[in-house]
N, C-alpha and C. Protein backbone atom coordinates (compact mmCIF):
# COMPACT_ATOMS: atom_id res chain seq x y z
N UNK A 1 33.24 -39.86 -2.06
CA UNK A 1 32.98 -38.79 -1.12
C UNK A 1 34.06 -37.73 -1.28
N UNK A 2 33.77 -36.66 -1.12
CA UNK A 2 34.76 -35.37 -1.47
C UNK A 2 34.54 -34.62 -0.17
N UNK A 3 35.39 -33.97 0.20
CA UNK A 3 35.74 -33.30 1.44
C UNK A 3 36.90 -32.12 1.26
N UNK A 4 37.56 -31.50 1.98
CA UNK A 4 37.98 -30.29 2.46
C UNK A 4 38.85 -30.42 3.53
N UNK A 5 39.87 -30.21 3.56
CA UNK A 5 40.57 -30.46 4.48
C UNK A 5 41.11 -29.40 4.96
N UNK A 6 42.40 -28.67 4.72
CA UNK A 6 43.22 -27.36 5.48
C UNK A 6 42.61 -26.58 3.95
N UNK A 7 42.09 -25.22 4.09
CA UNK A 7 42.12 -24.46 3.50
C UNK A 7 42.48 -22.90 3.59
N UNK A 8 42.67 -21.71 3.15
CA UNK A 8 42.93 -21.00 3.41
C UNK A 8 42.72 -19.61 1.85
N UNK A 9 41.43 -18.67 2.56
CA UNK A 9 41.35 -18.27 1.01
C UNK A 9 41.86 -16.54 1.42
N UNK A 10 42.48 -16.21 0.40
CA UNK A 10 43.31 -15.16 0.20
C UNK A 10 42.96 -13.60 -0.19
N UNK A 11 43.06 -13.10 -0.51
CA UNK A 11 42.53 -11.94 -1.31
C UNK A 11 42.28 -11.98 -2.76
N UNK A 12 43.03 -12.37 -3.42
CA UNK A 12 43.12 -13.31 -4.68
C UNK A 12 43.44 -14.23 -5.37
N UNK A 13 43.24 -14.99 -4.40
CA UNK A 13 43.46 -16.99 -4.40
C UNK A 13 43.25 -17.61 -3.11
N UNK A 14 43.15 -18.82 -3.59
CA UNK A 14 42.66 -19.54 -2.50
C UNK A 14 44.00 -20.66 -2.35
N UNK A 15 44.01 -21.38 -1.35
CA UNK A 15 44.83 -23.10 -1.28
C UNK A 15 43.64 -23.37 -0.73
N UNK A 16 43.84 -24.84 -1.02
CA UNK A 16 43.06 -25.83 -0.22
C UNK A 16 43.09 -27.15 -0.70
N UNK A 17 43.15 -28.19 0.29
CA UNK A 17 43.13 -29.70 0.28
C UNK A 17 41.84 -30.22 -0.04
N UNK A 18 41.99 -31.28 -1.02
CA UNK A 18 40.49 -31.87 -1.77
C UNK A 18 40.80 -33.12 -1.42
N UNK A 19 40.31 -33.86 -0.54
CA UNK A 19 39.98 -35.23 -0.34
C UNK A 19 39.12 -36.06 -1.07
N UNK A 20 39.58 -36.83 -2.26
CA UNK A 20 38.28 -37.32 -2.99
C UNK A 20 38.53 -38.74 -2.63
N UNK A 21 37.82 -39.38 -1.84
CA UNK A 21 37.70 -41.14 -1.96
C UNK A 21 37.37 -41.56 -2.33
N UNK A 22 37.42 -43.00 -2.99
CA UNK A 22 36.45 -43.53 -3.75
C UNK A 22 35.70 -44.70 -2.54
N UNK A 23 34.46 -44.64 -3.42
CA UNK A 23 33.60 -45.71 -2.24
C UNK A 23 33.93 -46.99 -2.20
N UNK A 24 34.05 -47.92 -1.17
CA UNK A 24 34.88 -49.15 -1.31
C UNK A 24 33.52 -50.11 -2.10
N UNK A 25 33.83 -50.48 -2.92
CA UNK A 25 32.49 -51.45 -3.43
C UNK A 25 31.84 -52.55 -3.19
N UNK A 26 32.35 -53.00 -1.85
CA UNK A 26 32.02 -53.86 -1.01
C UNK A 26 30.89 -53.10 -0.03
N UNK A 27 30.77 -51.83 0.19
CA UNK A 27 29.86 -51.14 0.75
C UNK A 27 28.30 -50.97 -0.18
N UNK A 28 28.63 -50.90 -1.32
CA UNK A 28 28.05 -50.25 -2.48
C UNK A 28 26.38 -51.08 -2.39
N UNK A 29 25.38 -50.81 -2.16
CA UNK A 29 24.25 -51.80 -2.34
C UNK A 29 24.00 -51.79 -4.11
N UNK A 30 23.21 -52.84 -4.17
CA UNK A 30 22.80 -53.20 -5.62
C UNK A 30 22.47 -52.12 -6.64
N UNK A 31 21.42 -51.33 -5.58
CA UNK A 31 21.05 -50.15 -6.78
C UNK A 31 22.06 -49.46 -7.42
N UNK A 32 23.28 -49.53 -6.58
CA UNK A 32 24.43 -48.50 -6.81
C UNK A 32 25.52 -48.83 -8.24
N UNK A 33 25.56 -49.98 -7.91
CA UNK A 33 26.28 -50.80 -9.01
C UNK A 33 25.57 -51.24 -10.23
N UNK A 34 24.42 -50.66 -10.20
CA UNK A 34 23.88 -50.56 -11.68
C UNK A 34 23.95 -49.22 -12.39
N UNK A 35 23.38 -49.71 -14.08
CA UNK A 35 24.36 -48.69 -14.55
C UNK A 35 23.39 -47.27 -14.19
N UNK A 36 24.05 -46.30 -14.57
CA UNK A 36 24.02 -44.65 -13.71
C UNK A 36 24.21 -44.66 -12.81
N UNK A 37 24.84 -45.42 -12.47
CA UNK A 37 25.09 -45.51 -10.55
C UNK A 37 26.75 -44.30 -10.90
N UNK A 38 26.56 -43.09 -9.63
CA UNK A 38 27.66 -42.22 -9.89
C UNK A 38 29.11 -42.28 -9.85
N UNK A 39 29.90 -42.29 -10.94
CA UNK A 39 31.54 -42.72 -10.22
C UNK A 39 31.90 -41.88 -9.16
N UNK A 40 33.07 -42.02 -8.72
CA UNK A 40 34.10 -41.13 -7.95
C UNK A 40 34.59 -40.08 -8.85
N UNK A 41 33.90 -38.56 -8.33
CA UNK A 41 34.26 -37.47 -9.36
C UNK A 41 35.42 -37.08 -9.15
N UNK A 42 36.25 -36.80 -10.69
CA UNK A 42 37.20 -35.80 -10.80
C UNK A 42 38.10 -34.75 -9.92
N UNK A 43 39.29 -33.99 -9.78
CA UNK A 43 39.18 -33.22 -9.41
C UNK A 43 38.96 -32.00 -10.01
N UNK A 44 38.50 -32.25 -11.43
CA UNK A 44 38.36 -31.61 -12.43
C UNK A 44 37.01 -31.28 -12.10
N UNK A 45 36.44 -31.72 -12.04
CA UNK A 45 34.50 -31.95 -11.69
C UNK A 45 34.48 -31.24 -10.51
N UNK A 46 35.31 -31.58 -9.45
CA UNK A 46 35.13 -30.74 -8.22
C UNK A 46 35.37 -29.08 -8.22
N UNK A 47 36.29 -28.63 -8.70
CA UNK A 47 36.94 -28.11 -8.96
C UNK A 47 35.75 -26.68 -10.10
N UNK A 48 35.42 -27.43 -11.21
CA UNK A 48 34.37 -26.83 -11.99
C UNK A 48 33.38 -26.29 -11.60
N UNK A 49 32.79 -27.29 -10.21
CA UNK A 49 31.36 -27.03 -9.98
C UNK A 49 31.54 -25.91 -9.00
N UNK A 50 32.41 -26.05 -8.05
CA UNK A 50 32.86 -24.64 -7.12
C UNK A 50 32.83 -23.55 -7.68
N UNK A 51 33.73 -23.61 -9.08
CA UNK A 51 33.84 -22.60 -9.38
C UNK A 51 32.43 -22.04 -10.37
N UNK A 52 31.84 -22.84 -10.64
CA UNK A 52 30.34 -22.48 -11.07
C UNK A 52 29.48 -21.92 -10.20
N UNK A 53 29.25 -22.85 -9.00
CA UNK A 53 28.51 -21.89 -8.26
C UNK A 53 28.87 -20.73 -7.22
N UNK A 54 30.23 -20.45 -7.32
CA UNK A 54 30.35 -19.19 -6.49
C UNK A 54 30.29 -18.14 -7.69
N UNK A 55 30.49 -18.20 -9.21
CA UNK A 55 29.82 -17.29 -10.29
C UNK A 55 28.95 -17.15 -9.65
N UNK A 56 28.26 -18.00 -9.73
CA UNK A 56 27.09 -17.33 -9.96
C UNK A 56 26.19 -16.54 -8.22
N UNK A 57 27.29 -16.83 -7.19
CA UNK A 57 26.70 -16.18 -6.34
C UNK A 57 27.49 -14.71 -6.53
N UNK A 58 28.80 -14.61 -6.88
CA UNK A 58 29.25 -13.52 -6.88
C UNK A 58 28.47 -12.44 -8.17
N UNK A 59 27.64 -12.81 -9.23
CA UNK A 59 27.24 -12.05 -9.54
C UNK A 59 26.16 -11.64 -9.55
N UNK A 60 25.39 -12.42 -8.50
CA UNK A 60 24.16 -12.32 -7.48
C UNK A 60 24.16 -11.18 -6.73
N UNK A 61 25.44 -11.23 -6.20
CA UNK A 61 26.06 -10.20 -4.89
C UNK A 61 26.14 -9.05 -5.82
N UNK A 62 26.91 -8.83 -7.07
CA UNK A 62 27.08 -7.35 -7.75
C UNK A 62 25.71 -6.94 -8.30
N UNK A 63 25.11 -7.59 -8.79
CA UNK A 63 23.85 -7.36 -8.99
C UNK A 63 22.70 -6.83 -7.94
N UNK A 64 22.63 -7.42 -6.82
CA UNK A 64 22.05 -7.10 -5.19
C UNK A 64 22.83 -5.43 -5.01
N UNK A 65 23.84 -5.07 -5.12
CA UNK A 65 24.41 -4.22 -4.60
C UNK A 65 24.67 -3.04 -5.85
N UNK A 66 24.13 -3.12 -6.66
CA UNK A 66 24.19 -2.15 -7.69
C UNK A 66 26.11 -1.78 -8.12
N UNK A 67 26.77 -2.65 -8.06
CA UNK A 67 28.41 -2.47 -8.58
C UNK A 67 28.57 -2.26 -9.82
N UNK A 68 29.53 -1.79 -10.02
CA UNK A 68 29.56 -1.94 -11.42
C UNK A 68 31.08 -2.46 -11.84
N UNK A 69 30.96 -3.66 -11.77
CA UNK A 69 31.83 -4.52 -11.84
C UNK A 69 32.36 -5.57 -13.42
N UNK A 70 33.56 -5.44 -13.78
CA UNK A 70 33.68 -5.83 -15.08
C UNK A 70 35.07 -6.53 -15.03
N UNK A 71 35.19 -7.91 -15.42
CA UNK A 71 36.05 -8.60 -15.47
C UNK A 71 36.04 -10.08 -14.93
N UNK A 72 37.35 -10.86 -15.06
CA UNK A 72 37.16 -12.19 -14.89
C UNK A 72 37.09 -12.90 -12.73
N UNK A 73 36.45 -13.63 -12.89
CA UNK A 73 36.30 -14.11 -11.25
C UNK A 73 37.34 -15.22 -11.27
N UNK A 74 37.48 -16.16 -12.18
CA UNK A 74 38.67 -17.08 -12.29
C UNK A 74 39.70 -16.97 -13.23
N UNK A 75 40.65 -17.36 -12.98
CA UNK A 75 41.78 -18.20 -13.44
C UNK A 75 41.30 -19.03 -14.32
N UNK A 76 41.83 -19.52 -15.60
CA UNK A 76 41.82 -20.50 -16.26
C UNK A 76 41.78 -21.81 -15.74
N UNK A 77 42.77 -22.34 -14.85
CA UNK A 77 43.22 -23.04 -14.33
C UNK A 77 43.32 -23.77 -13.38
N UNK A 78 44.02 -24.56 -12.45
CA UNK A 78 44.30 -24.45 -11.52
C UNK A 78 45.29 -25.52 -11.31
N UNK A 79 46.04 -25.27 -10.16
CA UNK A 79 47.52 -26.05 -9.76
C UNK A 79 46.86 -27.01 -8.87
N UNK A 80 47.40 -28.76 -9.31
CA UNK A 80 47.14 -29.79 -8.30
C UNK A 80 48.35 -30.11 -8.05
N UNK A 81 48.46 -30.54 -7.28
CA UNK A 81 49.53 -31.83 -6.48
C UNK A 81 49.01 -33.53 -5.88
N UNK A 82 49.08 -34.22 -6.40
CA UNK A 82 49.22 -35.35 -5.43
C UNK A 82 49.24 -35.66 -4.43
N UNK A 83 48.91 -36.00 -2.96
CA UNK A 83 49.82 -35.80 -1.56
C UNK A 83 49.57 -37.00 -1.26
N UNK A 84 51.32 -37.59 -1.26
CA UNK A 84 51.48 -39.18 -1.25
C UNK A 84 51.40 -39.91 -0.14
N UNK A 85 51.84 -38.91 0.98
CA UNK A 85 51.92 -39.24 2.93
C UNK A 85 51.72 -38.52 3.36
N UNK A 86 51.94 -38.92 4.73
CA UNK A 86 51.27 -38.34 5.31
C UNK A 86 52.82 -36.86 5.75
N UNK A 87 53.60 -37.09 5.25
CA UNK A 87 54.72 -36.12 5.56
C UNK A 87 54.23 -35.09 4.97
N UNK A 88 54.43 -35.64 3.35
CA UNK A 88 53.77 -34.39 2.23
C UNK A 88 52.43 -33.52 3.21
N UNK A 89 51.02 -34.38 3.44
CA UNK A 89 50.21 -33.74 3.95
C UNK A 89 50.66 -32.76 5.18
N UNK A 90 51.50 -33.21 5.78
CA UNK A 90 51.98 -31.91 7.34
C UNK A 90 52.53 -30.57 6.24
N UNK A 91 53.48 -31.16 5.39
CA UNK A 91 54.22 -29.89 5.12
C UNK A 91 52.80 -29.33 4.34
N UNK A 92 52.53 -29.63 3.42
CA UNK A 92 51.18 -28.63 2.57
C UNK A 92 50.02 -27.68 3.72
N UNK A 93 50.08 -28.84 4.86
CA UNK A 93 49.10 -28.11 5.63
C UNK A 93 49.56 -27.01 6.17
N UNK A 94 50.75 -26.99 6.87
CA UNK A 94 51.77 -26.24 7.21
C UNK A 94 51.92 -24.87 6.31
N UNK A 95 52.50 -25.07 4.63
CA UNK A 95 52.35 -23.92 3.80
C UNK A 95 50.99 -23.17 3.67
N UNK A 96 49.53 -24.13 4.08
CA UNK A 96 48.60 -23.43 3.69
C UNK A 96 48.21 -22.57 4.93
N UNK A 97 48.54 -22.68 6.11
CA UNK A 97 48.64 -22.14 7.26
C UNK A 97 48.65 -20.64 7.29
N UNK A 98 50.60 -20.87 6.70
CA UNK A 98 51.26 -20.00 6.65
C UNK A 98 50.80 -18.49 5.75
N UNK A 99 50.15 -19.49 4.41
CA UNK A 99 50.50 -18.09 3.37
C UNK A 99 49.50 -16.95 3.91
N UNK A 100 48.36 -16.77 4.58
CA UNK A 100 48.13 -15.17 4.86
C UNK A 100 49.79 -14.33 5.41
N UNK A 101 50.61 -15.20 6.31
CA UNK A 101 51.76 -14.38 6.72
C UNK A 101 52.20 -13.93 5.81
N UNK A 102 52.97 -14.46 4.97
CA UNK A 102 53.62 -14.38 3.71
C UNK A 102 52.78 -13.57 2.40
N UNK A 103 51.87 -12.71 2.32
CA UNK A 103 50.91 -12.00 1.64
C UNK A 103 52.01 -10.91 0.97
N UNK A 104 52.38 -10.28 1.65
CA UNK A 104 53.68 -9.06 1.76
C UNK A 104 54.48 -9.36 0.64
N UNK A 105 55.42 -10.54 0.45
CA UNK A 105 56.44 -11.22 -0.25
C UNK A 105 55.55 -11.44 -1.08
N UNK A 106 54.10 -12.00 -1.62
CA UNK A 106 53.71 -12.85 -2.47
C UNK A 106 53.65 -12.09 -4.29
N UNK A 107 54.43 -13.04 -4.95
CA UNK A 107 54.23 -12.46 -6.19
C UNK A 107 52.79 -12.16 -6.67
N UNK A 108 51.35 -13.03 -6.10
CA UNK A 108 50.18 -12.47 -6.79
C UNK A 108 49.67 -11.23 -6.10
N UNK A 109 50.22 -10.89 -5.19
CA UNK A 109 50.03 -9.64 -4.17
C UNK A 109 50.17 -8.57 -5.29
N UNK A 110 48.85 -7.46 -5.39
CA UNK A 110 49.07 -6.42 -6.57
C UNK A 110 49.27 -5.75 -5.85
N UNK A 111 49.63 -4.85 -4.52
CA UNK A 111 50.29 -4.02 -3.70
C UNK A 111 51.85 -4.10 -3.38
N UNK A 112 52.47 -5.45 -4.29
CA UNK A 112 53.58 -5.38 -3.75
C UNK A 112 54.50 -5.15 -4.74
């Protein structure tokens, strides 16, 4: 199961917490545990498919609106972390809170 936890999206970036669990397999009925039965996806997989389908809504939207729009919607990339406790989780939630304040200071800020 994949979920969402504190997020916070920016002008040109986003944070956000990805909860991926895996299913306990003691839950799992028979059909599940045969083969094609789906693993616990990636955060690579999660991560891909987001960014696949908001392409393709964002160039739904320039297209709908006659823009004339040229260039990239993502990043190559993207930065993970681990979050080992529940400490880590306060402080991350905490930074993701924060950063609209902090926009001003931010090095990806192109106004600043």
């Amino acid at each position: 199961m994949v979920s969402l936890d504190e997020y916070v999206i920016m002008p040109n970036h986003l944070h956000g917490i990805v909860v991926i669990n895996e299913q306990d397999q003691s839950e799992q009925c028979d059909a599940e545990k045969r083969v094609g039965a789906r693993p616990t996806p990636t955060l690579g997989a999660v991560v891909g498919a987001f960014k696949s389908m908001l392409v393709h809504d964002v160039l739904v939207y320039i297209e709908e609106n006659g823009l004339d729009m040229i260039g990239k919607i993502w990043q190559r990339n993207y930065f993970e972390r681990v979050i080992r406790n529940e400490r880590d989780l306060d402080n991350i939630r905490t930074y993701i809170r924060n950063n609209p304040r902090n926009w001003d200071r931010d090095d990806e800020n192109p106004a600043r």
